[in-house]
C-alpha atoms as a PDB file:
ATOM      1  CA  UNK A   1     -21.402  22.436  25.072  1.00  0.00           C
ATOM      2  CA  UNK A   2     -18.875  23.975  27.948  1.00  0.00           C
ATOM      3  CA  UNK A   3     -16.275  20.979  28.689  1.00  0.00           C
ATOM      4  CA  UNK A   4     -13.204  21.010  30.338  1.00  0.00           C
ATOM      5  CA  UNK A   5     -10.516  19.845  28.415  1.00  0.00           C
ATOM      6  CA  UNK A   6      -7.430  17.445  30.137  1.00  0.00           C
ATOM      7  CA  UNK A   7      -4.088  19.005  30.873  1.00  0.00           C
ATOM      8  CA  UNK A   8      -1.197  18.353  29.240  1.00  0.00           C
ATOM      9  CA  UNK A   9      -0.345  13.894  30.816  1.00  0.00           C
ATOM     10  CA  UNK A  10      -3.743  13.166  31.896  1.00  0.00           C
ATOM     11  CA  UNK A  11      -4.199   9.214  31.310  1.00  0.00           C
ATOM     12  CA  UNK A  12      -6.891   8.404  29.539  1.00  0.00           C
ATOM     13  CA  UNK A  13      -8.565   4.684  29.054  1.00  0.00           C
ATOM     14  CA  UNK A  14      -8.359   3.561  25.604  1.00  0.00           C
ATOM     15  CA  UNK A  15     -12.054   2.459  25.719  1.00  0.00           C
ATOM     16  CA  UNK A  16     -12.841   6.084  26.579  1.00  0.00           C
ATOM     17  CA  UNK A  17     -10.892   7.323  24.003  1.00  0.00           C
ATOM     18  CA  UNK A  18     -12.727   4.700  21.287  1.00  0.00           C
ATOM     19  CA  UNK A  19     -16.459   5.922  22.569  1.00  0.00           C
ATOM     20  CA  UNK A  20     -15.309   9.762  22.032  1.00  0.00           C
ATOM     21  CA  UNK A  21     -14.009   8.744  18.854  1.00  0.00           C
ATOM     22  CA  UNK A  22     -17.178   6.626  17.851  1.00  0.00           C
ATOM     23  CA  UNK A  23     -19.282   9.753  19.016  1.00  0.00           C
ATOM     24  CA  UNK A  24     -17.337  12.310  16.835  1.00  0.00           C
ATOM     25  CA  UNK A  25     -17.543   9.525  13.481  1.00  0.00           C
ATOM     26  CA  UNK A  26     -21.198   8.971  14.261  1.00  0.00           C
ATOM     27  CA  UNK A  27     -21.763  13.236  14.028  1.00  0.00           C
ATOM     28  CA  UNK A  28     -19.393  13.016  10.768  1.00  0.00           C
ATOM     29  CA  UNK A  29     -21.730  10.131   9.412  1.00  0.00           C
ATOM     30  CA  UNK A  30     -24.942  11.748  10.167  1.00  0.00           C
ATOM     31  CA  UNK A  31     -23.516  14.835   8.314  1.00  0.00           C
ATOM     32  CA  UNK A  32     -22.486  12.800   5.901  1.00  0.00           C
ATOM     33  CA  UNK A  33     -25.110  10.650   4.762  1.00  0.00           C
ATOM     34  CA  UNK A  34     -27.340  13.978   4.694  1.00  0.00           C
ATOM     35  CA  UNK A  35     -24.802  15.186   2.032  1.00  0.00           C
ATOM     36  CA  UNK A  36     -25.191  12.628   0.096  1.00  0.00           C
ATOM     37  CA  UNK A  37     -28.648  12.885   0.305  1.00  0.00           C
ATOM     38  CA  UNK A  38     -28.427  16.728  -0.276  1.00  0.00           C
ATOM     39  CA  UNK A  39     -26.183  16.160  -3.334  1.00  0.00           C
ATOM     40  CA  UNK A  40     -29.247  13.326  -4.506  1.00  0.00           C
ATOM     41  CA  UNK A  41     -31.292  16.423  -4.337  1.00  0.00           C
ATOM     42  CA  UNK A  42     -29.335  18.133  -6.057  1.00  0.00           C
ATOM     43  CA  UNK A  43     -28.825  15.591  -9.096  1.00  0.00           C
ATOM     44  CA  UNK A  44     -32.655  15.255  -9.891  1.00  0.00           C
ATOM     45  CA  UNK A  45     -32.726  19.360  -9.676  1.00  0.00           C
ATOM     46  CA  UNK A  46     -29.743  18.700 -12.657  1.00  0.00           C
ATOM     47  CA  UNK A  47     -31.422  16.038 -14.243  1.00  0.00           C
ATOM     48  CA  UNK A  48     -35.118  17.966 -14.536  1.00  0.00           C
ATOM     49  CA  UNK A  49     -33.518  21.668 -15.611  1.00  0.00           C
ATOM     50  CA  UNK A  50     -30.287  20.058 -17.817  1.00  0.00           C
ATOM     51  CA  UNK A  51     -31.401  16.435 -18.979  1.00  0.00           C
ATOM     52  CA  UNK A  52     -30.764  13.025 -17.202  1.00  0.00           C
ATOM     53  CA  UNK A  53     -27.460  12.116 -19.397  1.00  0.00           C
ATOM     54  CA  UNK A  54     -26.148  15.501 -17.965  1.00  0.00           C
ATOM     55  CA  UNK A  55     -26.444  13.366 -14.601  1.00  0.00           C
ATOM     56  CA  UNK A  56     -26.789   9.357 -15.881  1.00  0.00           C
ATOM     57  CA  UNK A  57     -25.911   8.825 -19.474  1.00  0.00           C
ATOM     58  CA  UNK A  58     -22.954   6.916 -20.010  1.00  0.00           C
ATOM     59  CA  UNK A  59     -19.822   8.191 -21.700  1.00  0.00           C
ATOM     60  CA  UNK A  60     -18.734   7.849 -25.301  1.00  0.00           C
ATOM     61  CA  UNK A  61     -17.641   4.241 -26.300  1.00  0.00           C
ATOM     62  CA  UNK A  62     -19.587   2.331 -23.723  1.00  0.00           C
ATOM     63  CA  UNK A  63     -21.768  -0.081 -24.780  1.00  0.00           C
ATOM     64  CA  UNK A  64     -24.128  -3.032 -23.415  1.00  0.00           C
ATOM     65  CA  UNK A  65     -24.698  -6.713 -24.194  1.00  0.00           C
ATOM     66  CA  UNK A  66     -28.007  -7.638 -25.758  1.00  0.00           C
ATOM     67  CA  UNK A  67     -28.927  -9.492 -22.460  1.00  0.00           C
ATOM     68  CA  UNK A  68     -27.483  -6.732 -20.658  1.00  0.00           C
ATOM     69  CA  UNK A  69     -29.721  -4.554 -22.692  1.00  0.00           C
ATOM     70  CA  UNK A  70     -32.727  -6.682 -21.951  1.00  0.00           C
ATOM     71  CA  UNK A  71     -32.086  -6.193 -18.509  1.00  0.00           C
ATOM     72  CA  UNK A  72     -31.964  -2.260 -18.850  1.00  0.00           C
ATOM     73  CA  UNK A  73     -35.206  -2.680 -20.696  1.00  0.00           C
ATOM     74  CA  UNK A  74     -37.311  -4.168 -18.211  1.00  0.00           C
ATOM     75  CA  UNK A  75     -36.368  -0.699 -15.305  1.00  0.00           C
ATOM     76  CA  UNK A  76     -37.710   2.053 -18.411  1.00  0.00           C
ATOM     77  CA  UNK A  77     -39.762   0.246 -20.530  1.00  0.00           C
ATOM     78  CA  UNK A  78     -40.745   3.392 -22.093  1.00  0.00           C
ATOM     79  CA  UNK A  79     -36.618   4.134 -23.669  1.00  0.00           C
ATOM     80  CA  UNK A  80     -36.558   3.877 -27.299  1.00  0.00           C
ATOM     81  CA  UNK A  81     -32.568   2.556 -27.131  1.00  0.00           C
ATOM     82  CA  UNK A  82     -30.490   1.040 -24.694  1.00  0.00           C
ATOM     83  CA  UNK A  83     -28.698   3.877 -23.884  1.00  0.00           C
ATOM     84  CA  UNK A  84     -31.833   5.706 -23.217  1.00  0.00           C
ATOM     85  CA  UNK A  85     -32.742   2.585 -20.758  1.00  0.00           C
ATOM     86  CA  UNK A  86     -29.438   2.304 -19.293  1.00  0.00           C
ATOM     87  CA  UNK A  87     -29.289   6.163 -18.532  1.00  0.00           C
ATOM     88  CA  UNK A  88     -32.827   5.992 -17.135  1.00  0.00           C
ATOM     89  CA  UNK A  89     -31.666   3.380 -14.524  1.00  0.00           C
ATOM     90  CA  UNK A  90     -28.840   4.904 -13.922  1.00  0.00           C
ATOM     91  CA  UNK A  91     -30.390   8.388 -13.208  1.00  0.00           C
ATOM     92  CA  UNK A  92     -32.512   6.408 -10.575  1.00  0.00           C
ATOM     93  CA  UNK A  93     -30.190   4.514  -8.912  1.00  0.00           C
ATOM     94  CA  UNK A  94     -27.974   7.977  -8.570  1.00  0.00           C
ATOM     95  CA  UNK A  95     -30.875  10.381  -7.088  1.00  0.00           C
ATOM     96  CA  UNK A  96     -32.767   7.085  -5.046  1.00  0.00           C
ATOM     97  CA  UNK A  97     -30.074   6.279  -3.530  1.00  0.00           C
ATOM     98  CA  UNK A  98     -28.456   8.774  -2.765  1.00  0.00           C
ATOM     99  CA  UNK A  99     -31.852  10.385  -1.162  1.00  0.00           C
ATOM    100  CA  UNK A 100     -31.922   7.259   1.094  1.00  0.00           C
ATOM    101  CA  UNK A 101     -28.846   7.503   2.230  1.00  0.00           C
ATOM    102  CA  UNK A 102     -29.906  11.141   3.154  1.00  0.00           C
ATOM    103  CA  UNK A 103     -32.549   9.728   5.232  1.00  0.00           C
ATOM    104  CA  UNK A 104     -30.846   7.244   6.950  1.00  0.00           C
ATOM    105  CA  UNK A 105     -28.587  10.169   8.253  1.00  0.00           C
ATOM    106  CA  UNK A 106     -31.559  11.973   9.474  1.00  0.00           C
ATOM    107  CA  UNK A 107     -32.189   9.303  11.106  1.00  0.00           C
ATOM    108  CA  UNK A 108     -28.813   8.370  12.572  1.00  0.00           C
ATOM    109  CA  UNK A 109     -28.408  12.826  13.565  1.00  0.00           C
ATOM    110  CA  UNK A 110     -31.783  12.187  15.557  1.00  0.00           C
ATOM    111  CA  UNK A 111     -30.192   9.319  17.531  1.00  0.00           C
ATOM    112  CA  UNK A 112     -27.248  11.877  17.916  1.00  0.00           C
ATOM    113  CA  UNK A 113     -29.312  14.396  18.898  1.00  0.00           C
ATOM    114  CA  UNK A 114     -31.469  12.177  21.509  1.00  0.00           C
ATOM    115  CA  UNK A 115     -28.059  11.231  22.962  1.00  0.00           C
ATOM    116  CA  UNK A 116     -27.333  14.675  23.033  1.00  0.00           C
ATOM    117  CA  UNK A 117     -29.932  15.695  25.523  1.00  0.00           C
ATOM    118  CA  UNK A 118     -28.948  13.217  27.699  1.00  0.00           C
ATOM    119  CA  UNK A 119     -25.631  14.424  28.032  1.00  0.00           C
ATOM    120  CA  UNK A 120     -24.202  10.858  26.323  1.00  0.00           C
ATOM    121  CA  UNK A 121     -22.183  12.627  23.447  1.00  0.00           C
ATOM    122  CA  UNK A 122     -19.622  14.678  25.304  1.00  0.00           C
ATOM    123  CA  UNK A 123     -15.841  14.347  24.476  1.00  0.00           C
ATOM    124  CA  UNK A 124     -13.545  15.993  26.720  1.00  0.00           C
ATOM    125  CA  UNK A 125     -10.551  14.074  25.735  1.00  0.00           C
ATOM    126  CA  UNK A 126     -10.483  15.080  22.261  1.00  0.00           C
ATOM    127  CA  UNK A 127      -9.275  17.849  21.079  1.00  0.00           C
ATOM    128  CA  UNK A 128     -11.292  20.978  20.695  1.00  0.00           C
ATOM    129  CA  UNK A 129     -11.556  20.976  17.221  1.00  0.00           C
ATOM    130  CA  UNK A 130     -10.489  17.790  16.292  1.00  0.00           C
ATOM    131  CA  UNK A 131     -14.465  17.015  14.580  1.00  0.00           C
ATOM    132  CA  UNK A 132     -14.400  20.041  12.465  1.00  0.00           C
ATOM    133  CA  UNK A 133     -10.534  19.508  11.563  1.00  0.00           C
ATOM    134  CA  UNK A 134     -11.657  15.711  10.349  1.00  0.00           C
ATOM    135  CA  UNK A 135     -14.782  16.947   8.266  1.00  0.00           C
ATOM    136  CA  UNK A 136     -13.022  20.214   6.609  1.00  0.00           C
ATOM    137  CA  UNK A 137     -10.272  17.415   5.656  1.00  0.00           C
ATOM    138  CA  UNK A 138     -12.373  14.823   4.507  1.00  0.00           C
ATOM    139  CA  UNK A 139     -14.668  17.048   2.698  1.00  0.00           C
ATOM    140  CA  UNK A 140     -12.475  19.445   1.089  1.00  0.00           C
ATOM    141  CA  UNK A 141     -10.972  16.499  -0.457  1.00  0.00           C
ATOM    142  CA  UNK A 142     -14.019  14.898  -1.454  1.00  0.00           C
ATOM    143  CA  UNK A 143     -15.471  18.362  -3.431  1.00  0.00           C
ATOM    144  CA  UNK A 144     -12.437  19.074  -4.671  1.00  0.00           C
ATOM    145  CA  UNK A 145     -11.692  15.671  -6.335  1.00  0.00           C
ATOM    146  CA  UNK A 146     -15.519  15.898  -6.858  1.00  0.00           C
ATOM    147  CA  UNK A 147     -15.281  18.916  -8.852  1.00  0.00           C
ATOM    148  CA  UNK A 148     -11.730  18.654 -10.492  1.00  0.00           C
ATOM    149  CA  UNK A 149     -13.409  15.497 -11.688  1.00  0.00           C
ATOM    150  CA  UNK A 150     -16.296  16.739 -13.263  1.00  0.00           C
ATOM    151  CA  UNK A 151     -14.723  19.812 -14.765  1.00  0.00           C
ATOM    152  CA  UNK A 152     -12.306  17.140 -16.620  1.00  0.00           C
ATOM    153  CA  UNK A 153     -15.499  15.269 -18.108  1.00  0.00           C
ATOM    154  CA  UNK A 154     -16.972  18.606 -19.004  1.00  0.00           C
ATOM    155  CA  UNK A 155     -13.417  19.554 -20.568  1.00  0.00           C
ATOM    156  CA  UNK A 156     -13.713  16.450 -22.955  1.00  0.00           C
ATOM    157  CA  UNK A 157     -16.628  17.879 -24.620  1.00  0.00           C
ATOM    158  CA  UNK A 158     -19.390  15.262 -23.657  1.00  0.00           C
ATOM    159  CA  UNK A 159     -21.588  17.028 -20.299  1.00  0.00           C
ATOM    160  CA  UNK A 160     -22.603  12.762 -20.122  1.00  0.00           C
ATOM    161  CA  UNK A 161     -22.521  12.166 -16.400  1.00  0.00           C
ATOM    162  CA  UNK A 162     -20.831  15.199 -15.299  1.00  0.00           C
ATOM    163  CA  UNK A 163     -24.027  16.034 -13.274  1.00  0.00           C
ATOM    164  CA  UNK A 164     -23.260  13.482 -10.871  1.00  0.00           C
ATOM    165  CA  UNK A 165     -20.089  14.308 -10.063  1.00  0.00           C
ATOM    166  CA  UNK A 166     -21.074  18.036  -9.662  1.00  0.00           C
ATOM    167  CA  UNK A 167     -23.871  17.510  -7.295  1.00  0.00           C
ATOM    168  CA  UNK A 168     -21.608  15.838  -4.774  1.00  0.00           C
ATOM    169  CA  UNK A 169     -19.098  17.772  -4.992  1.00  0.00           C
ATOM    170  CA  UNK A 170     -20.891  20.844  -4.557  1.00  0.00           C
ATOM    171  CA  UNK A 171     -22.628  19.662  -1.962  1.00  0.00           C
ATOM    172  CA  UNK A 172     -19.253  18.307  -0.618  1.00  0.00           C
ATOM    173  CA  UNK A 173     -17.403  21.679  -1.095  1.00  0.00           C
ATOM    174  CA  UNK A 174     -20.312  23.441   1.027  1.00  0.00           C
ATOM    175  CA  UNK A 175     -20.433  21.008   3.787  1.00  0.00           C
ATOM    176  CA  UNK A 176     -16.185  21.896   4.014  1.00  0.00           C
ATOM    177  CA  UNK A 177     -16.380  25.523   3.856  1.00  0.00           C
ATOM    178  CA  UNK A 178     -18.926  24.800   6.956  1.00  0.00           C
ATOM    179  CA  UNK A 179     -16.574  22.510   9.041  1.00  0.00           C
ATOM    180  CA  UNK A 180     -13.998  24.955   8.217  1.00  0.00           C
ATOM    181  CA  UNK A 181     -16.232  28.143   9.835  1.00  0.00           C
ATOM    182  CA  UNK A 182     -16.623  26.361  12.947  1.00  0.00           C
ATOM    183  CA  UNK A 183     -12.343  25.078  12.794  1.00  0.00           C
ATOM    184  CA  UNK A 184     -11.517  28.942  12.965  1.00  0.00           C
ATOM    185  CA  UNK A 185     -14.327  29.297  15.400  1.00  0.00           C
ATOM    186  CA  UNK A 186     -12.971  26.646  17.531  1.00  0.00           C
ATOM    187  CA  UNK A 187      -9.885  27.569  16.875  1.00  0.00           C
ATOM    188  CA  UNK A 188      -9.999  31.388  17.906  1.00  0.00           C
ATOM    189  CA  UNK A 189     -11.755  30.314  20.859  1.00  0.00           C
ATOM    190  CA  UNK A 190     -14.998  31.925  19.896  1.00  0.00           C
ATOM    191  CA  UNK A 191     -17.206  28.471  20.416  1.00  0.00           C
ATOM    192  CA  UNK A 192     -17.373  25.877  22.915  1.00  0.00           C
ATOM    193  CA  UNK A 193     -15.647  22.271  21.629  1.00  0.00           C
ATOM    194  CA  UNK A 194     -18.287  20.154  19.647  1.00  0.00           C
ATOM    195  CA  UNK A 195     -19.859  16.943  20.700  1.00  0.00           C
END
């Protein structure tokens, strides 16, 4: 999209400023949320080829309640222990959830994109790049805790749970190395500003 950016003093309302700002968090959302539902993806592609406690089981030393255990019970009725249960529900809650939330950011980047056609997402005030500089911050940081985190639980010598952790932050680490293509883009003036 071809805008033309302020000069240097222009005065701009701060209610303008908050609806660009909404606009550029609502395209961060979207991509967001479809992360998270990538990286949901991603976890039942772990849990099918590597196990479900490479994604869900719980880490050494953790244990349940026998009510607790009861509970666990009734979401796999077919687990022969209560870890198996509690890994089970776990495992669902991780890729379920996570796959909604991926859908709900479909949803939310077709609303973007509807807005889009109508010309109702433009932001000249912000800065050129200032939507891929927020998402190769926020994500970077996200996969590389992500990963640094599940490298240390794969370090300890129990792969428990490490699955989940390495599905977002793969998924994280991708979505950054994206953001930060279209920073240098942006930033070597080969692109027009984003929405």
């Amino acid at each position: 999209m071809d805008v033309t950016r302020p000069t240097v003093g222009s005065a701009v309302s701060p209610r303008t400023l908050l609806r660009e700002l909404a606009i550029a968090m609502t395209w961060l959302a979207a991509v967001g949320l479809i992360a998270i539902g990538v990286s949901g993806v991603l976890a039942a592609v772990f849990g099918a080829t590597l196990g479900q406690d490479f994604v869900a089981g719980d880490r050494p030393g953790v244990t349940y309640t026998a009510a607790r255990c009861v509970d666990l019970r009734e979401y796999a009725p077919s687990a022969n222990t209560c870890r198996e249960a509690a890994t089970a529900h776990h495992y669902g809650e991780i890729v379920d959830y996570r796959i909604a939330a991926g859908l709900l950011g479909i949803g939310l980047l077709g609303a973007f994109l509807f807005a889009r056609r109508r010309h109702l997402t433009e932001t000249p005030h912000l800065p050129a790049a200032f939507t891929s500089t927020v998402g190769v911050s926020v994500f970077g940081l996200a996969g590389a805790g992500l990963l640094a985190f599940s490298a240390n639980l794969a370090v300890l010598g129990d792969a428990s749970s490490v699955g989940q952790y390495l599905s977002g932050g793969i998924v994280s680490a991708l979505v950054a190395a994206a953001f930060a293509w279209s920073l240098l883009s942006a930033l070597l003036g080969r692109r027009s500003p984003e929405a």
